[in-house]
C-alpha atoms as a PDB file:
ATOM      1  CA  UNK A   1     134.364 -17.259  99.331  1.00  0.00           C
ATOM      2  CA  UNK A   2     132.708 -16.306 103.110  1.00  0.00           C
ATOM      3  CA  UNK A   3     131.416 -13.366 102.074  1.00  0.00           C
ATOM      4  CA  UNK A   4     129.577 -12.448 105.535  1.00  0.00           C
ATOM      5  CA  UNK A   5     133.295 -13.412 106.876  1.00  0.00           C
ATOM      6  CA  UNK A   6     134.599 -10.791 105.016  1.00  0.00           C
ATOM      7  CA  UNK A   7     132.128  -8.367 105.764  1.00  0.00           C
ATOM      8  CA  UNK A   8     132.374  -8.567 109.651  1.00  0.00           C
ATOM      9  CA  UNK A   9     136.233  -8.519 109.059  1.00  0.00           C
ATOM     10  CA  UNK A  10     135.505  -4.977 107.667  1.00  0.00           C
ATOM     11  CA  UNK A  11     133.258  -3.781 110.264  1.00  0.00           C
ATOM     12  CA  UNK A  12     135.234  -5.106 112.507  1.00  0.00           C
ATOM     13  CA  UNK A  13     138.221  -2.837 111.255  1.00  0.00           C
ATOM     14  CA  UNK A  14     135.882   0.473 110.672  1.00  0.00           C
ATOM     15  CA  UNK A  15     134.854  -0.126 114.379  1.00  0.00           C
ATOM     16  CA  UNK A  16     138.625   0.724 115.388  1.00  0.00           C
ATOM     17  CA  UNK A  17     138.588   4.362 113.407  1.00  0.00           C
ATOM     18  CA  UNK A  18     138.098   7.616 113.720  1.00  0.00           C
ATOM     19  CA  UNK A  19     134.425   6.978 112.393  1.00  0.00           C
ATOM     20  CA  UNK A  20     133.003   3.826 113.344  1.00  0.00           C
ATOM     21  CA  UNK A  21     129.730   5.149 111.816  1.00  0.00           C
ATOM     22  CA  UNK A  22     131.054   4.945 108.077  1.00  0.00           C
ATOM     23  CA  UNK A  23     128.341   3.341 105.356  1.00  0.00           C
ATOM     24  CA  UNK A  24     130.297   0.470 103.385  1.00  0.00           C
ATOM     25  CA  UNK A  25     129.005   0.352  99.986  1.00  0.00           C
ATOM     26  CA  UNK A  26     129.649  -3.200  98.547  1.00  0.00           C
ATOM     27  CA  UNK A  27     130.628  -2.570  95.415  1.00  0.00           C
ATOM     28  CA  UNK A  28     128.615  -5.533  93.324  1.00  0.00           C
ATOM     29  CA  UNK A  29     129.215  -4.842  89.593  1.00  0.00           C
ATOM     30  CA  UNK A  30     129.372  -8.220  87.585  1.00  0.00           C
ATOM     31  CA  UNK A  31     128.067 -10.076  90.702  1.00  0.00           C
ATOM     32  CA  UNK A  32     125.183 -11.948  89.628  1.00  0.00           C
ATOM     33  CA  UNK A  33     122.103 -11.362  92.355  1.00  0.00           C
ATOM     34  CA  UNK A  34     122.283 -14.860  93.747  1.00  0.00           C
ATOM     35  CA  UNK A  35     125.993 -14.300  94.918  1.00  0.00           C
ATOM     36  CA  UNK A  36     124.767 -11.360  96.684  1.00  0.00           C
ATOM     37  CA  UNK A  37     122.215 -12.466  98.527  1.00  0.00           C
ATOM     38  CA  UNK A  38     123.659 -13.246 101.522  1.00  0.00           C
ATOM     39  CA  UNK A  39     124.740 -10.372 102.384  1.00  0.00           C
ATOM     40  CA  UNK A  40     121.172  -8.690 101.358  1.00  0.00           C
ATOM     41  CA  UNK A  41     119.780 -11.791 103.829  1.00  0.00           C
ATOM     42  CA  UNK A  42     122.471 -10.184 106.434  1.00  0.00           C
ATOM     43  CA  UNK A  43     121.112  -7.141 106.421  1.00  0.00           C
ATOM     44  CA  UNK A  44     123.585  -4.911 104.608  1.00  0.00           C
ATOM     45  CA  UNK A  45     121.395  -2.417 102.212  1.00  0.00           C
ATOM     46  CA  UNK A  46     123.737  -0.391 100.650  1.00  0.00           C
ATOM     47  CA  UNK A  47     125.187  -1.877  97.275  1.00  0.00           C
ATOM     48  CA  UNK A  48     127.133  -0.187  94.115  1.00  0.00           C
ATOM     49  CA  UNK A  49     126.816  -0.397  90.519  1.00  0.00           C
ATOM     50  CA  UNK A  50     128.865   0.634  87.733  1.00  0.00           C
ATOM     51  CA  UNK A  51     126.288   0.649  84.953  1.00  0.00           C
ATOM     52  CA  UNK A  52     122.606   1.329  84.523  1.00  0.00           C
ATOM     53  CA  UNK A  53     121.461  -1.631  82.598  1.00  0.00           C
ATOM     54  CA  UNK A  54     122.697  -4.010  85.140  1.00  0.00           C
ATOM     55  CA  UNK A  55     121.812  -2.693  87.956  1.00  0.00           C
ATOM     56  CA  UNK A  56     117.845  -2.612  86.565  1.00  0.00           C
ATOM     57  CA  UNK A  57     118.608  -5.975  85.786  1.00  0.00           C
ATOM     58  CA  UNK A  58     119.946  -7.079  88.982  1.00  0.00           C
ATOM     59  CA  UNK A  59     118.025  -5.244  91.448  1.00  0.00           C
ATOM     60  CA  UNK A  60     114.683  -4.374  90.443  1.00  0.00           C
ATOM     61  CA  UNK A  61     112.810  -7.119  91.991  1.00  0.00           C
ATOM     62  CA  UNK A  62     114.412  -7.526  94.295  1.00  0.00           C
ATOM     63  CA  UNK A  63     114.012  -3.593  95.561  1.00  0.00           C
ATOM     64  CA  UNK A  64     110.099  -4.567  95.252  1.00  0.00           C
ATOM     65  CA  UNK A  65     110.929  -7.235  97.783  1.00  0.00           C
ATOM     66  CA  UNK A  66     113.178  -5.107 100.159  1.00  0.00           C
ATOM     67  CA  UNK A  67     112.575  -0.892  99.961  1.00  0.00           C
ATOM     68  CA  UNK A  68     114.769  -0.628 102.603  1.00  0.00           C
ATOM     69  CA  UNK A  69     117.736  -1.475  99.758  1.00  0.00           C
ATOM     70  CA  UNK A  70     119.924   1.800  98.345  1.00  0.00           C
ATOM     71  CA  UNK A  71     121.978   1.063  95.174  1.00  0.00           C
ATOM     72  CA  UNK A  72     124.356   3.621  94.295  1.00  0.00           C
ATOM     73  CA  UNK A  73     125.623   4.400  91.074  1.00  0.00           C
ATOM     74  CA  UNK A  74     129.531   4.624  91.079  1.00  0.00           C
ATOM     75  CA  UNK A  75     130.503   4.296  87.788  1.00  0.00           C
ATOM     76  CA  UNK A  76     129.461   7.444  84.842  1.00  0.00           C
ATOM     77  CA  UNK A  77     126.172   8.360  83.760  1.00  0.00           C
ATOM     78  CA  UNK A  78     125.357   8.850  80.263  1.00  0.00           C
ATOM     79  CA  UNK A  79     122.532  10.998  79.718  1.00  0.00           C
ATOM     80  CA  UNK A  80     120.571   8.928  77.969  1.00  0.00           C
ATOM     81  CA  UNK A  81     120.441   6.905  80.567  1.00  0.00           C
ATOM     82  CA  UNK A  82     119.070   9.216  83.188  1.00  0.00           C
ATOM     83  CA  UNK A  83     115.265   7.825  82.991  1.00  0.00           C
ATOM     84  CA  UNK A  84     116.385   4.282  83.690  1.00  0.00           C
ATOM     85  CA  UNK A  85     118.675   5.587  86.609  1.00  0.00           C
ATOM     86  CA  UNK A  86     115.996   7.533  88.478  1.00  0.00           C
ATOM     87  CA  UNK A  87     114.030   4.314  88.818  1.00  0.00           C
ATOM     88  CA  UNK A  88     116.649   2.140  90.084  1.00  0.00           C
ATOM     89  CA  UNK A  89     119.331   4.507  91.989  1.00  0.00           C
ATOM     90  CA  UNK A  90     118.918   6.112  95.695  1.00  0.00           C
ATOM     91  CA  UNK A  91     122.499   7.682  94.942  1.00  0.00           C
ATOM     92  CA  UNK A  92     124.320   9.174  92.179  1.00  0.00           C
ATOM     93  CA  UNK A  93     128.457   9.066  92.747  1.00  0.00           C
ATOM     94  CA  UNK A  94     129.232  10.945  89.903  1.00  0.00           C
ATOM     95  CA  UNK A  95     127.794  14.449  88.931  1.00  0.00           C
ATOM     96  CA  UNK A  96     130.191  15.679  87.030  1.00  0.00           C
ATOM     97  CA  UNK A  97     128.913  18.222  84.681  1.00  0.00           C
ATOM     98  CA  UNK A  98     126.297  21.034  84.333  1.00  0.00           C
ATOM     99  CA  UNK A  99     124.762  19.380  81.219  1.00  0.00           C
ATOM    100  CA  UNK A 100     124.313  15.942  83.647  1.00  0.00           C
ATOM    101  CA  UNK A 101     123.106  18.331  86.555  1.00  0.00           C
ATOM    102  CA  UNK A 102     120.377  20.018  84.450  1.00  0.00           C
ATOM    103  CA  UNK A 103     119.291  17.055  82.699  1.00  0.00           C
ATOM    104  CA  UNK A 104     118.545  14.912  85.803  1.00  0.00           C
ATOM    105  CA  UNK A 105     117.047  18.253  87.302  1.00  0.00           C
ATOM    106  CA  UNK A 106     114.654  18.406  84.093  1.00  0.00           C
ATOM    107  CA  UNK A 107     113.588  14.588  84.650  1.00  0.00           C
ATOM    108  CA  UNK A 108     113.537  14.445  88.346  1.00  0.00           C
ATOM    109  CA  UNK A 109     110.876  18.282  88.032  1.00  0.00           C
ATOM    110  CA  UNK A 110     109.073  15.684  85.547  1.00  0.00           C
ATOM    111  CA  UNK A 111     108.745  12.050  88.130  1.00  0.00           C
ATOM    112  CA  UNK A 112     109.021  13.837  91.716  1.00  0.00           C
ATOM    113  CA  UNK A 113     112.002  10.909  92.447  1.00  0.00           C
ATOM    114  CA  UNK A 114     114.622  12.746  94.400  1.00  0.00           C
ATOM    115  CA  UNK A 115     117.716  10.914  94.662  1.00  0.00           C
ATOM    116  CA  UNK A 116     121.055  11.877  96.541  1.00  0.00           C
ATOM    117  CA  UNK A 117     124.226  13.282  94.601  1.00  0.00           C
ATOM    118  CA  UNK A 118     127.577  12.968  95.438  1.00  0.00           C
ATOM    119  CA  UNK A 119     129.656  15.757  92.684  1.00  0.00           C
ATOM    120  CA  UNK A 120     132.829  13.857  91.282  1.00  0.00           C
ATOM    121  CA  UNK A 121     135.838  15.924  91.628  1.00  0.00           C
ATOM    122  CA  UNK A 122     138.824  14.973  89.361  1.00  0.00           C
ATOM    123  CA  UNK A 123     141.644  15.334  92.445  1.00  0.00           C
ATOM    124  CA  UNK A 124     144.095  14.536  90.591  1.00  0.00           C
ATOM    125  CA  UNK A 125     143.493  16.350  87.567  1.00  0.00           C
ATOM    126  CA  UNK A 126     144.243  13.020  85.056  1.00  0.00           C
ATOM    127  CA  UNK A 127     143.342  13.888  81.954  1.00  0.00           C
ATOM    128  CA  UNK A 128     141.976   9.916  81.523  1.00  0.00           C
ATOM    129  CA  UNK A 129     139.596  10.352  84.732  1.00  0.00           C
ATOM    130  CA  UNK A 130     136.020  12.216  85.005  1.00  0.00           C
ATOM    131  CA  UNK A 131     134.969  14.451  87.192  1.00  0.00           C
ATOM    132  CA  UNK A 132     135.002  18.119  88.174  1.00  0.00           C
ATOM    133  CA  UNK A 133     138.533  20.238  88.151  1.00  0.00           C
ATOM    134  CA  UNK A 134     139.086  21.540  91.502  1.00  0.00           C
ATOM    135  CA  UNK A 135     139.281  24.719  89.885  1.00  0.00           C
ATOM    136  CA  UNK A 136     135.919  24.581  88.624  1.00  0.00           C
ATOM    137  CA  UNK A 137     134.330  23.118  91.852  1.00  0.00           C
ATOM    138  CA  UNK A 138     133.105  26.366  93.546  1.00  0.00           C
ATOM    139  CA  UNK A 139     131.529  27.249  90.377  1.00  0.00           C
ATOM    140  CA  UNK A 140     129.807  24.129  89.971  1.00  0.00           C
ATOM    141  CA  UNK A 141     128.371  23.650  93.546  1.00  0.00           C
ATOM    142  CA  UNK A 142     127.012  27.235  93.010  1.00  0.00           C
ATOM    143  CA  UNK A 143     125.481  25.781  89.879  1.00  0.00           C
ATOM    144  CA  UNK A 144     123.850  22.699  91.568  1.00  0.00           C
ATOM    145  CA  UNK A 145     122.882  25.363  94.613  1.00  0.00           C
ATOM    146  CA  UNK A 146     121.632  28.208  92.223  1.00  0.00           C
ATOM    147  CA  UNK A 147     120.233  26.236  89.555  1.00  0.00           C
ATOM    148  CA  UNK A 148     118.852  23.141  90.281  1.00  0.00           C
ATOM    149  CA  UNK A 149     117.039  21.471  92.823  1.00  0.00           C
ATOM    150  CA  UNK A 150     119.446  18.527  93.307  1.00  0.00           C
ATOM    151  CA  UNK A 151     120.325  16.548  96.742  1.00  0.00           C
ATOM    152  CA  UNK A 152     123.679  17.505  96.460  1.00  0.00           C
ATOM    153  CA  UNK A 153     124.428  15.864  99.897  1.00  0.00           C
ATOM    154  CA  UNK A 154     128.941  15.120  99.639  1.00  0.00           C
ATOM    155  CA  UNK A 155     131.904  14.890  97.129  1.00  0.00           C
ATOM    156  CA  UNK A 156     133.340  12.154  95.714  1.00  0.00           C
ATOM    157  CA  UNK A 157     137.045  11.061  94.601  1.00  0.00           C
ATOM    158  CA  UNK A 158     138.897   8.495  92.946  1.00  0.00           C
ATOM    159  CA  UNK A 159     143.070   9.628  93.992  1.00  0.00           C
ATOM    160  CA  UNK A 160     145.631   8.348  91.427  1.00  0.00           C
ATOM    161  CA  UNK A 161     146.298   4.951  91.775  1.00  0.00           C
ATOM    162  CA  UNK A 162     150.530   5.877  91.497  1.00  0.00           C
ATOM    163  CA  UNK A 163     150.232   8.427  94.419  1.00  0.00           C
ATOM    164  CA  UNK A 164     150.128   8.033  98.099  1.00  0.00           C
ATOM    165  CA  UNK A 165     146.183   8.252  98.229  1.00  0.00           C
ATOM    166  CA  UNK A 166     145.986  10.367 101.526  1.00  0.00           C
ATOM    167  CA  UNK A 167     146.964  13.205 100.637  1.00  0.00           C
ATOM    168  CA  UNK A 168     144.317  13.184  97.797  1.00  0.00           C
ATOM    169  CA  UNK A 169     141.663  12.178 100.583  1.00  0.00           C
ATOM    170  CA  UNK A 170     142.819  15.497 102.775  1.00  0.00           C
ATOM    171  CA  UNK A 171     142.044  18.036  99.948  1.00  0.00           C
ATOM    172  CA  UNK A 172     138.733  16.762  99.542  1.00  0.00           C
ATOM    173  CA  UNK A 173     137.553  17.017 102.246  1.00  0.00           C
ATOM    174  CA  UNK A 174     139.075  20.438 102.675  1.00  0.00           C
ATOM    175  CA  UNK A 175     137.155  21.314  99.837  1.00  0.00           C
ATOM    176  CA  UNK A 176     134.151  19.889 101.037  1.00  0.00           C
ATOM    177  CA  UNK A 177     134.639  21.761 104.266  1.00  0.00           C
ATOM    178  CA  UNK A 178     134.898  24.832 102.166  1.00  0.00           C
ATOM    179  CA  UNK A 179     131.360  24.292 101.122  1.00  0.00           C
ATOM    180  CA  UNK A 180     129.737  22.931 103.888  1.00  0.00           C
ATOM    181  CA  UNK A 181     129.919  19.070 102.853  1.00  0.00           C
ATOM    182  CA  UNK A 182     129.824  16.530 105.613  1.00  0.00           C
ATOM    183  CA  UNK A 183     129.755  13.527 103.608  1.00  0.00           C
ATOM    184  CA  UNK A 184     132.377  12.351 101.275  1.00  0.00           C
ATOM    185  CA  UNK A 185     132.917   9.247  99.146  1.00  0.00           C
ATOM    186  CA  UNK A 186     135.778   8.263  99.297  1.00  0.00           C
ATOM    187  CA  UNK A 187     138.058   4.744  99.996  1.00  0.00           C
ATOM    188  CA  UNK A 188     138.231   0.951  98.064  1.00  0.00           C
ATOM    189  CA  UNK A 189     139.501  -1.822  99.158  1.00  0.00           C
ATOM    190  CA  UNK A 190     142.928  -1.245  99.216  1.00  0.00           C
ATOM    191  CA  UNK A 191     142.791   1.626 101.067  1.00  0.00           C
ATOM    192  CA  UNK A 192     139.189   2.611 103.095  1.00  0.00           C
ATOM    193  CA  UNK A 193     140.825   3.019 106.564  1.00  0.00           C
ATOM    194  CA  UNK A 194     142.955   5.416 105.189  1.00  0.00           C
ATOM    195  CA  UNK A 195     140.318   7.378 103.689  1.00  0.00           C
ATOM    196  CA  UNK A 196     137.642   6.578 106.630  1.00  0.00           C
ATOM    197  CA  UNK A 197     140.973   8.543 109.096  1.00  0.00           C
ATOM    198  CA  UNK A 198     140.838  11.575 106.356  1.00  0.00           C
ATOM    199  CA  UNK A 199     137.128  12.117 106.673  1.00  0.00           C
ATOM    200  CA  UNK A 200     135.274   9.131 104.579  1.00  0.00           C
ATOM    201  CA  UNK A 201     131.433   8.628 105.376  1.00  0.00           C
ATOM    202  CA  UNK A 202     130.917   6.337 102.507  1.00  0.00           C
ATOM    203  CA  UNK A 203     133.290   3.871 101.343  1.00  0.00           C
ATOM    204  CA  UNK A 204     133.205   1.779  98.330  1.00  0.00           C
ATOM    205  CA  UNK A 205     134.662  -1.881  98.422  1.00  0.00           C
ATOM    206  CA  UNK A 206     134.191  -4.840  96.243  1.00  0.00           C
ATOM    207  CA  UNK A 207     137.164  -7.452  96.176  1.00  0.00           C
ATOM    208  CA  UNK A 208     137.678  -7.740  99.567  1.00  0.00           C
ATOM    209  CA  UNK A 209     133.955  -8.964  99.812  1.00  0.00           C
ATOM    210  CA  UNK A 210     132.992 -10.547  96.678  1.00  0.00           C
ATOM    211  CA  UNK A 211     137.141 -11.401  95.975  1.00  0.00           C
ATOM    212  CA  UNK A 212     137.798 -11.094  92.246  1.00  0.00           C
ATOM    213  CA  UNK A 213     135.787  -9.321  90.088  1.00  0.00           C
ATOM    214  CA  UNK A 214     133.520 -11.755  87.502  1.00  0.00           C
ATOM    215  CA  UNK A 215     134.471 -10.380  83.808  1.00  0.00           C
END
C-alpha cells in the first residue's frame, strides 16, 4: 500500500474543485502509528480518530515531537471521557448535545485548552445515527452561542449511506449559511468531491489512503 501515492492522487483530485483549499483529514482509526508515519514524515498534520483511548495511545508522543499535528475526533464522545480528550484533540466532530456542550465548557473554564467544535447534525434524521435534529439546530447553536464559551467554528454530517449523498451535503450547508458557518465537515472516501462541490472545507477519508480498515 503507497500511501503517499494515494495521498497525492487525492490532492491531485481536490486541486480540480470548486475548493482546492479543502483540509483532508486522514481518517487513521486502527492504524497503528508506524503505518502512519509516512504520511506524518510528508507533511500532512491533520489526522482522525474514532475513540479517545487510542488516539492518547497513538499520538501522544508523537504530538510532543511534532505540535504542528491536529487530531480530530470523529467518532462520539462519552463524557467521561472529556478530560482525556482535551489533552489529545485540536477538534471535536461531534457536539451533539447540551449536556456534552456544558460539560466540555465546565472542563475547558477549569485547563484554559480551547479546542475547535464542529456540532453534529443528524441530516437524515436515522433514528440509529447521533447528532442534532435539524429541528433542534437553531436552538442548539444559540445554546453553544449563549451559554458556553465553545469554538464552535462549522457543522458536521454523516448523509444516509442508501440516499444520493448530495442532496444531504446541500442542506447543510444551507443551514450552516443560516448561521453564519463557513466551515463544514463533510465527505469520505466514497464520495469527498461531491461534498468538497456542495461546500466541504474538511473532509474525512481513510480507505482510500490507508486501504482497508485493520479490525
Amino acid at each position: 500500500m503507497d500511501i503517499i501515492k494515494n495521498f497525492t492522487n487525492i490532492l491531485n483530485k481536490i486541486k480540480k474543485t470548486s475548493n482546492p483549499n479543502c483540509k483532508v483529514i486522514a481518517v487513521s482509526k486502527t492504524f497503528n502509528i508506524n503505518y502512519i508515519k509516512p504520511l506524518i514524515g510528508y507533511g500532512h498534520i491533520h489526522f482522525g480518530e474514532n475513540r479517545v483511548g487510542e488516539a492518547i495511545v497513538k499520538w501522544a508522543d508523537e504530538i510532543k515531537k511534532n505540535q504542528n499535528l491536529k487530531i480530530h475526533l470523529i467518532g462520539k464522545l462519552q463524557s467521561n471521557k472529556i478530560k482525556e480528550a482535551l489533552k489529545i484533540f485540536s477538534y471535536i466532530h461531534s457536539l451533539d448535545s447540551k449536556k456534552l456542550a456544558s460539560l466540555l465548557d465546565e472542563e475547558q473554564n477549569k485547563t484554559l485548552i480551547k479546542l475547535k467544535y464542529f456540532i453534529q447534525v443528524n441530516i437524515g434524521n436515522e433514528k440509529q445515527k447521533s447528532g442534532v435534529a435539524i429541528n433542534d439546530l437553531e436552538d442548539f447553536i444559540n445554546f453553544c452561542k449563549f451559554k458556553t464559551k465553545l469554538d464552535v467554528i462549522g457543522l458536521m454530517c454523516i448523509p444516509p449511506i442508501d440516499s444520493p449523498p448530495h442532496f444531504f451535503f446541500k442542506k447543510l450547508k444551507e443551514l450552516g449559511a443560516k448561521n453564519n458557518f463557513k466551515e463544514f465537515s463533510m465527505g469520505m472516501s466514497n464520495d469527498y468531491i461531491n461534498a468538497i462541490e456542495n461546500g466541504a472545507t474538511f473532509i474525512r477519508i481513510g480507505s482510500s489512503i490507508f486501504g482497508s480498515r485493520i479490525n
